[in-house]
Protein backbone atom coordinates (compact mmCIF):
# COMPACT_ATOMS: atom_id res chain seq x y z
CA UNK A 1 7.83 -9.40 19.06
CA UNK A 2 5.92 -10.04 16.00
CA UNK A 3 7.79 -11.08 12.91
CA UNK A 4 6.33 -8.06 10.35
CA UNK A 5 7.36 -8.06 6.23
CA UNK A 6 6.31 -5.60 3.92
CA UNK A 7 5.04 -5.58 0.32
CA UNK A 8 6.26 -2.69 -2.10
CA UNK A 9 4.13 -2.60 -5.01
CA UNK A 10 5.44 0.00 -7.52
CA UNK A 11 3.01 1.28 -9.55
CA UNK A 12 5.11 2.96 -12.55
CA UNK A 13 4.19 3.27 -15.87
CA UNK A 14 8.09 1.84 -17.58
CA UNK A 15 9.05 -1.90 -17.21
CA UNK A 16 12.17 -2.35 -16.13
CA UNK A 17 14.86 -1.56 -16.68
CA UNK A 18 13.96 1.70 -17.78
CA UNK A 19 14.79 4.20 -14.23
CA UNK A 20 11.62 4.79 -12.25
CA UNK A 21 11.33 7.39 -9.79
CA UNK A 22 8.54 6.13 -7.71
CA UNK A 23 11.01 2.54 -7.38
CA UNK A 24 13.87 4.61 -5.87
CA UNK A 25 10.86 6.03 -3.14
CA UNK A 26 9.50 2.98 -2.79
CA UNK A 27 13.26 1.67 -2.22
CA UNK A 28 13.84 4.29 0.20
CA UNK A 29 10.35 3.44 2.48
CA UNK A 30 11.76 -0.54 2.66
CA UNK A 31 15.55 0.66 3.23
CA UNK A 32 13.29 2.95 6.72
CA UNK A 33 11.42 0.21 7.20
CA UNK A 34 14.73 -2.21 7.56
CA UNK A 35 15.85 0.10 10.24
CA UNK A 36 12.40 -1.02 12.15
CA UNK A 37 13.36 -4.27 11.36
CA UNK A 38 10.85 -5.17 8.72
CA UNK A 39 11.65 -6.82 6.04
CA UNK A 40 10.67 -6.47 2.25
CA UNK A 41 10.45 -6.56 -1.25
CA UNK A 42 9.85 -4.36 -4.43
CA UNK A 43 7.72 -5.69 -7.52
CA UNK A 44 7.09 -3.48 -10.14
CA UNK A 45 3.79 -4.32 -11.34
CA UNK A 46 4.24 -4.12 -15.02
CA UNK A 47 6.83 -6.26 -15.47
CA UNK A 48 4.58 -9.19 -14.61
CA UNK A 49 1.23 -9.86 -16.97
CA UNK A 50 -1.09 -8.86 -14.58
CA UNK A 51 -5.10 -8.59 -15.87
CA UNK A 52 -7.78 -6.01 -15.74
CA UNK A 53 -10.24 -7.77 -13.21
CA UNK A 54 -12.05 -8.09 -10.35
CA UNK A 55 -11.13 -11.21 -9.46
CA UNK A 56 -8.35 -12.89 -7.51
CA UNK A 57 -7.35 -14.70 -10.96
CA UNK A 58 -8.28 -14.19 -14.16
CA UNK A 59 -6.38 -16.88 -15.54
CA UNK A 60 -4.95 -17.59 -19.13
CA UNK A 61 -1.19 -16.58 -17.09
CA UNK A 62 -2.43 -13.62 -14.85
CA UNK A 63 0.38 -12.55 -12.94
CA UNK A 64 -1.71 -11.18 -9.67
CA UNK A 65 -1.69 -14.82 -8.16
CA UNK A 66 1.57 -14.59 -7.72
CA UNK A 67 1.64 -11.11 -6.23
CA UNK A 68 -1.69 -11.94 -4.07
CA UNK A 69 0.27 -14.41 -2.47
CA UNK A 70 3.13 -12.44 -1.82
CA UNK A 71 0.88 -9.48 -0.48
CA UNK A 72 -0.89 -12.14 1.68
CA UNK A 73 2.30 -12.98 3.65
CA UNK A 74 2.76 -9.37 4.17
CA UNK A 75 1.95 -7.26 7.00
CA UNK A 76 2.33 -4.03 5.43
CA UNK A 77 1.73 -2.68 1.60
CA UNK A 78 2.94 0.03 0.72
CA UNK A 79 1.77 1.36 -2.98
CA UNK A 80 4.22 4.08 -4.55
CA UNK A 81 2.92 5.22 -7.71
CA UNK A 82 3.50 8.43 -9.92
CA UNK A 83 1.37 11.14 -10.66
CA UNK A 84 -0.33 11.75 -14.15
CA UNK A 85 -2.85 14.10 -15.14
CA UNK A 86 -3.38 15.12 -11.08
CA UNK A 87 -4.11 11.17 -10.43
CA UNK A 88 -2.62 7.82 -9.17
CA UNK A 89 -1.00 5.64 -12.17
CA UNK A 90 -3.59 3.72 -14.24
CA UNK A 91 -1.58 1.18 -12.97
CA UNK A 92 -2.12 1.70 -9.43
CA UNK A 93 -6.22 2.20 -10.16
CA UNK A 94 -5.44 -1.41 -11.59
CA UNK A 95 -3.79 -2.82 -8.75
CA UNK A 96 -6.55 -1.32 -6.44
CA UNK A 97 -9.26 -3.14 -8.57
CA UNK A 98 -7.78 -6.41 -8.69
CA UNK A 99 -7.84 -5.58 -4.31
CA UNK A 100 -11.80 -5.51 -4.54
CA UNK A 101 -11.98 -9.14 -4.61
CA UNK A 102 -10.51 -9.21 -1.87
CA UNK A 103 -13.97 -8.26 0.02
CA UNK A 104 -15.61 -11.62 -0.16
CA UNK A 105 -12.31 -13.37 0.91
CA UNK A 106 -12.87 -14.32 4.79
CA UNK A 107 -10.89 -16.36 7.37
CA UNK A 108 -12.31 -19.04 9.44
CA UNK A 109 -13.75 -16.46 11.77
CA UNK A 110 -15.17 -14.43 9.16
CA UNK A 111 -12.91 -11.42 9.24
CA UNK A 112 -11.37 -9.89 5.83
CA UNK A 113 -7.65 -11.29 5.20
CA UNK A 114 -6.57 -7.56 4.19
CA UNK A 115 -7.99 -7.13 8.24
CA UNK A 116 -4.69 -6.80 10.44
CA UNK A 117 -2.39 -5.61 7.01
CA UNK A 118 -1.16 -1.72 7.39
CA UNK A 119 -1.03 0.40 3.85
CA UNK A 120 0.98 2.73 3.26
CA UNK A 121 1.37 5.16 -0.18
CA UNK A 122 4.29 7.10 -1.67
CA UNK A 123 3.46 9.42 -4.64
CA UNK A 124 5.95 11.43 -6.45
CA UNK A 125 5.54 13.79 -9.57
CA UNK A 126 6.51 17.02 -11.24
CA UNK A 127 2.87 18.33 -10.98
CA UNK A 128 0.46 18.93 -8.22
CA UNK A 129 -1.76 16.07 -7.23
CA UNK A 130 -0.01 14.37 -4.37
CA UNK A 131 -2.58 14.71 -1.61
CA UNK A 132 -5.07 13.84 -3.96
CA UNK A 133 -3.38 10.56 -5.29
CA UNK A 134 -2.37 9.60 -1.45
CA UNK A 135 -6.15 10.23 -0.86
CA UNK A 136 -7.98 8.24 -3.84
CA UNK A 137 -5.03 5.32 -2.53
CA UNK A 138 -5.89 5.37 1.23
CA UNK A 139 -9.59 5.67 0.98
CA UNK A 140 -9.50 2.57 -1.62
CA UNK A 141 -7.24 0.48 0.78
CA UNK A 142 -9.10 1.19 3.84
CA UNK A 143 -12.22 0.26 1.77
CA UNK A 144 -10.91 -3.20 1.06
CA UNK A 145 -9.74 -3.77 4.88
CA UNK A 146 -6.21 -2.34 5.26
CA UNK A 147 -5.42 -0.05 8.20
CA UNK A 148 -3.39 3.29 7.41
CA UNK A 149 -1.52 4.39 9.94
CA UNK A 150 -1.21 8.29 11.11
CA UNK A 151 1.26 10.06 8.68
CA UNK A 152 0.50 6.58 6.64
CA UNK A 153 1.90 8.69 2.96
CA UNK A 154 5.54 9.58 1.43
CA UNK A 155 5.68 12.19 -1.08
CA UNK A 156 7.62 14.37 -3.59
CA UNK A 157 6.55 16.93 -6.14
CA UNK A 158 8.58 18.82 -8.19
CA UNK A 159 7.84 21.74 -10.06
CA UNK A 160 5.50 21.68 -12.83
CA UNK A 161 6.69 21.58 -15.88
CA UNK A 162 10.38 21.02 -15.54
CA UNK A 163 12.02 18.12 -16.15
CA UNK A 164 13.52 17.32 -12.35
CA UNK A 165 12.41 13.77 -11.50
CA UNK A 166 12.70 11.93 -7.76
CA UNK A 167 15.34 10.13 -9.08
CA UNK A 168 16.98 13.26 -10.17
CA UNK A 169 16.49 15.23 -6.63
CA UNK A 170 19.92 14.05 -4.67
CA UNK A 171 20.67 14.40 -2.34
CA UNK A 172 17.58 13.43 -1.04
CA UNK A 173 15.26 16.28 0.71
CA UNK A 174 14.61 16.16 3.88
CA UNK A 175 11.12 17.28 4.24
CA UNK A 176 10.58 14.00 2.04
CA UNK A 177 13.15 11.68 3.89
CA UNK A 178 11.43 12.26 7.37
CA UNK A 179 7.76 11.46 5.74
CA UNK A 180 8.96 8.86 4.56
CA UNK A 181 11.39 7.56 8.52
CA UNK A 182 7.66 8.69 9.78
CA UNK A 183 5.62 6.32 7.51
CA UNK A 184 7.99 3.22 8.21
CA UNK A 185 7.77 4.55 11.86
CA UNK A 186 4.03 4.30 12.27
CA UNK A 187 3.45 1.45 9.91
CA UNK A 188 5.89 -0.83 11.57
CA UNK A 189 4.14 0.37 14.96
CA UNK A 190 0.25 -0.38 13.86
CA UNK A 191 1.16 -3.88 11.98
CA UNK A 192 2.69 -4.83 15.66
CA UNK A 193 0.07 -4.00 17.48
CA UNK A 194 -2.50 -5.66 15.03
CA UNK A 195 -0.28 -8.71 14.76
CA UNK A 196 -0.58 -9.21 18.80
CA UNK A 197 -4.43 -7.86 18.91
CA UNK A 198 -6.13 -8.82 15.94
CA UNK A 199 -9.79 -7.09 14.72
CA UNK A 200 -12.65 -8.91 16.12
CA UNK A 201 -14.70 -11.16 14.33
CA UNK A 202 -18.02 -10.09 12.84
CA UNK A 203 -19.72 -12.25 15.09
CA UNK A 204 -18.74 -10.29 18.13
CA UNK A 205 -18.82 -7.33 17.21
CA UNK A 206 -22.60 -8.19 16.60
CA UNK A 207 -22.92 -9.51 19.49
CA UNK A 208 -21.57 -6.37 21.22
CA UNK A 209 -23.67 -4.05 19.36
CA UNK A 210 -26.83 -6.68 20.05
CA UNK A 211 -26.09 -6.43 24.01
CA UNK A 212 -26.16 -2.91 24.25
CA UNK A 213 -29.78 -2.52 22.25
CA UNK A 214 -31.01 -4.74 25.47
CA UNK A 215 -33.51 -3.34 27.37
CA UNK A 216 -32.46 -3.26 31.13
């Protein structure tokens, strides 16, 4: 059986140690992903430098490098990020910038190195917006050559206008806790199956679609 780690980026606004709702979900997706026996870490993105960019480094002490490289080793990423004004984090749209330069980054066959990683998102938030974030964070991920699995999103919304964070909600709901057992689930499932049969390269999948425009 394939050896499968996963990446928790979270995507708050507050550098530690201030508390941070979206940590404690993202916490909660590696603690259901340990019982699939995945491994893990957390980084909270603003507590490193990282840079507004396209690039994989934009130097002068960027801090993505060093996350790159960590999300590289992965097999699964999972982004949890709050909502704010009915949207991911400005420091998730960050995060899934700094992931477009990923798209001229190949292997020696030509495939994307994202191809064969699983993404995953948890939002939480006092405000509607969750399906919306979880879309705008799929579609951007699946853009730059991650795989989301079915039921591939954790969530938690309270109600708008009051002052009840994630953090706050204990003990935790349930409706949230088995998106979340069903996320580490599926994810844990697809980076498996990608780790033992890996996208094709471009090549043949050319080739394919080149044999079947052949006249008999």
């Amino acid at each position: 059986m394939a050896t499968i780690r996963a990446l928790v980026l979270n995507c708050t606004l507050k550098r530690s140690p201030a508390p941070s709702s979206s940590e404690v979900l993202g916490r909660e997706v590696l603690d259901a992903l340990a019982e699939q026996d995945v491994g893990g870490e957390l980084i909270r993105v603003v507590d490193h430098d990282v840079r507004f960019g396209v690039s994989t480094d934009e130097g002068d002490g960027d801090g993505w490098p060093a996350i790159r490289a960590k999300l590289l080793d992965a097999q699964i990423l999972v982004i949890a990020t709050p909502i704010w004004l009915g949207q991911p984090s400005a420091v998730t749209k960050m995060v899934l910038e700094r992931l477009d330069a990923e798209l001229p980054e190949t292997d020696d066959e030509g495939r994307l190195l994202t191809y064969g990683k699983v993404a995953g998102v948890a939002v939480v938030g006092n405000e509607d917006g969750a399906h919306h974030s979880i879309a705008e964070v799929q579609q951007a991920l699946n853009e730059v050559g991650f795989t989301c699995p079915a039921a591939g999103a954790t969530y938690w919304v309270g109600e708008a206008l009051h002052t009840v964070d994630y953090i706050d909600a204990r003990p935790k709901p349930d409706t949230t806790d088995r998106t979340t057992r069903a996320l580490a689930l599926n994810s844990a499932h697809l980076a498996r199956l990608l780790a033992e049969q890996p996208y094709p390269p471009p090549q043949a999948r050319s080739a394919a679609v080149g044999s079947s425009r052949e006249t008999p």
